[in-house]
C-alpha atoms as a PDB file:
ATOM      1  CA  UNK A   1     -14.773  14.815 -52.459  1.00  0.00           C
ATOM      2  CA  UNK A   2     -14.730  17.969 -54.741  1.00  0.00           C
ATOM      3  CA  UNK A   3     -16.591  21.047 -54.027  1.00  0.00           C
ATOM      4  CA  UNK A   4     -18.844  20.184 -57.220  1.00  0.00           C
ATOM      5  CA  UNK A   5     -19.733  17.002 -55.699  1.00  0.00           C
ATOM      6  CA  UNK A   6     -20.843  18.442 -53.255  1.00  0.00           C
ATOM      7  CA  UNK A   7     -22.690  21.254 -54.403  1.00  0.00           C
ATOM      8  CA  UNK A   8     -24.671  18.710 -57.062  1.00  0.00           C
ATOM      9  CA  UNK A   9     -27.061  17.834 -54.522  1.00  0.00           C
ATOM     10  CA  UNK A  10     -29.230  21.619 -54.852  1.00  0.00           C
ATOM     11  CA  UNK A  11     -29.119  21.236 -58.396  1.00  0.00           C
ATOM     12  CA  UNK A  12     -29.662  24.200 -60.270  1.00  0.00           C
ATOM     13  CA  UNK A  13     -29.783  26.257 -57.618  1.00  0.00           C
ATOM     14  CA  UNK A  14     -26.398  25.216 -56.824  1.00  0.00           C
ATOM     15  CA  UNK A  15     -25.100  28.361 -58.878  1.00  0.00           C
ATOM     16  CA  UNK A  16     -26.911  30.702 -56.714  1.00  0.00           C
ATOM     17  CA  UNK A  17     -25.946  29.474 -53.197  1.00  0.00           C
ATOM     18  CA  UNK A  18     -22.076  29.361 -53.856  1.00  0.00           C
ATOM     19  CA  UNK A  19     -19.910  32.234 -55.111  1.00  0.00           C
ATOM     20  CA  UNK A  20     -17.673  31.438 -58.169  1.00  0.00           C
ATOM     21  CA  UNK A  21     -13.884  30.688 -58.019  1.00  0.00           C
ATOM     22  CA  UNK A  22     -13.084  34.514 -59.027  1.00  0.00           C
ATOM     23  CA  UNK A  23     -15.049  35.986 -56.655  1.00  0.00           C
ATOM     24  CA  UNK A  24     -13.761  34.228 -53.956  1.00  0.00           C
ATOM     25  CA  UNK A  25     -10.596  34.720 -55.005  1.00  0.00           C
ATOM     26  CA  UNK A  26     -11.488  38.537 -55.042  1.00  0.00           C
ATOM     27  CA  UNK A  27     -12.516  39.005 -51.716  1.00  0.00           C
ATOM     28  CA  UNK A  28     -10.260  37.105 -50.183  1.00  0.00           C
ATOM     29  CA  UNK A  29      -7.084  38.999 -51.743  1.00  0.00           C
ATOM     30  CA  UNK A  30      -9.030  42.105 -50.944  1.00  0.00           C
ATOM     31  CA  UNK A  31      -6.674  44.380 -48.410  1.00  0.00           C
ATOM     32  CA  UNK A  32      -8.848  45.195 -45.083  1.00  0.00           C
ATOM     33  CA  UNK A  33      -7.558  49.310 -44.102  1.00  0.00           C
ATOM     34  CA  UNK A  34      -7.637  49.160 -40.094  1.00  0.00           C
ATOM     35  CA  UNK A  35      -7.440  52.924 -39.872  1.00  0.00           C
ATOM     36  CA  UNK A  36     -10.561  53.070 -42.209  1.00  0.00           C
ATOM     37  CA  UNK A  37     -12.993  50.194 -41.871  1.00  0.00           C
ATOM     38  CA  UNK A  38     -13.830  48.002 -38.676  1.00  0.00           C
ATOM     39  CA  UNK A  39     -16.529  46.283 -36.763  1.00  0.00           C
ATOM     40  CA  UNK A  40     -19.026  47.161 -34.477  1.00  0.00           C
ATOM     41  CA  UNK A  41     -20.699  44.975 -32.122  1.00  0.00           C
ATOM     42  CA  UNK A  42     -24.602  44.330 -32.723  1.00  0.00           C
ATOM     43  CA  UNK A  43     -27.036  42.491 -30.627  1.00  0.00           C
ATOM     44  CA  UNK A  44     -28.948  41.214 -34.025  1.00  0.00           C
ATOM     45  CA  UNK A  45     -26.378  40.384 -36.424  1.00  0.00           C
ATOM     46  CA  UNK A  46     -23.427  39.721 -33.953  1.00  0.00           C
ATOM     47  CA  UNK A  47     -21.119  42.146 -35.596  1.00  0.00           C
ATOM     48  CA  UNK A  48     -21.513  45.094 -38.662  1.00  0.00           C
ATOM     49  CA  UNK A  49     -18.925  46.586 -40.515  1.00  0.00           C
ATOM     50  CA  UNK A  50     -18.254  49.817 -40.414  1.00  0.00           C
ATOM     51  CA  UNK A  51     -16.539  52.998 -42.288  1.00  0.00           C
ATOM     52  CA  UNK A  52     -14.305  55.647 -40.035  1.00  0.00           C
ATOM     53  CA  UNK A  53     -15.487  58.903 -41.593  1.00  0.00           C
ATOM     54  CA  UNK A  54     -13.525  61.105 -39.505  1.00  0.00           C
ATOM     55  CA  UNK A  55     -10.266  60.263 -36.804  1.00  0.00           C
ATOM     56  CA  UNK A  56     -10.876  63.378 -33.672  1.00  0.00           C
ATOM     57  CA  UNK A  57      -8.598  61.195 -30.886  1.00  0.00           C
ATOM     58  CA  UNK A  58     -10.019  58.176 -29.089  1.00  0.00           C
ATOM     59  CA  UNK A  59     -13.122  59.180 -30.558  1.00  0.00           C
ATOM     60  CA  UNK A  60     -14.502  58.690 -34.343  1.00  0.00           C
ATOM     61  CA  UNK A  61     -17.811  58.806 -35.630  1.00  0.00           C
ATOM     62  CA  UNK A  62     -18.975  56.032 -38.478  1.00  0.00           C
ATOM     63  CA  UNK A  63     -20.966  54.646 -41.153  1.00  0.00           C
ATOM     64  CA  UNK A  64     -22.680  51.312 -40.678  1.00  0.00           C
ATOM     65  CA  UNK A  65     -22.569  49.312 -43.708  1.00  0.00           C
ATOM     66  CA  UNK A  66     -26.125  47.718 -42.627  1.00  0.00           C
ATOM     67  CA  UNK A  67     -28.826  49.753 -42.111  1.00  0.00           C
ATOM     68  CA  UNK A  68     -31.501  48.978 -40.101  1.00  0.00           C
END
């Protein structure tokens, strides 16, 4: 069964639940930097990504994508 197919069922809000082919295709060719992004554990949202702003040893501080 295609992915239309199964999408027809919402109708016209089909287009807004599902994420066309290119952008798919975008972020999932998109390169994930280690040494710049990662994720952080939360207690609400399971896990948030996260921006290294600065590398000081074992220690680094960072910017949550999701603020609260």
């Amino acid at each position: 069964m295609s992915a239309d197919a199964l999408m027809a069922e919402f109708g016209a809000a089909a287009s807004f639940l599902r994420k066309s082919d290119r952008e798919r295709l975008e972020a999932q060719t998109r390169l994930f930097d280690m040494k710049k992004e990662c994720f952080v554990p939360d207690p609400e949202v399971e896990y948030v990504k996260a921006k290294v702003t600065l590398r000081d040893g074992n220690k680094s501080p960072l910017k949550l994508s999701l603020e609260k």
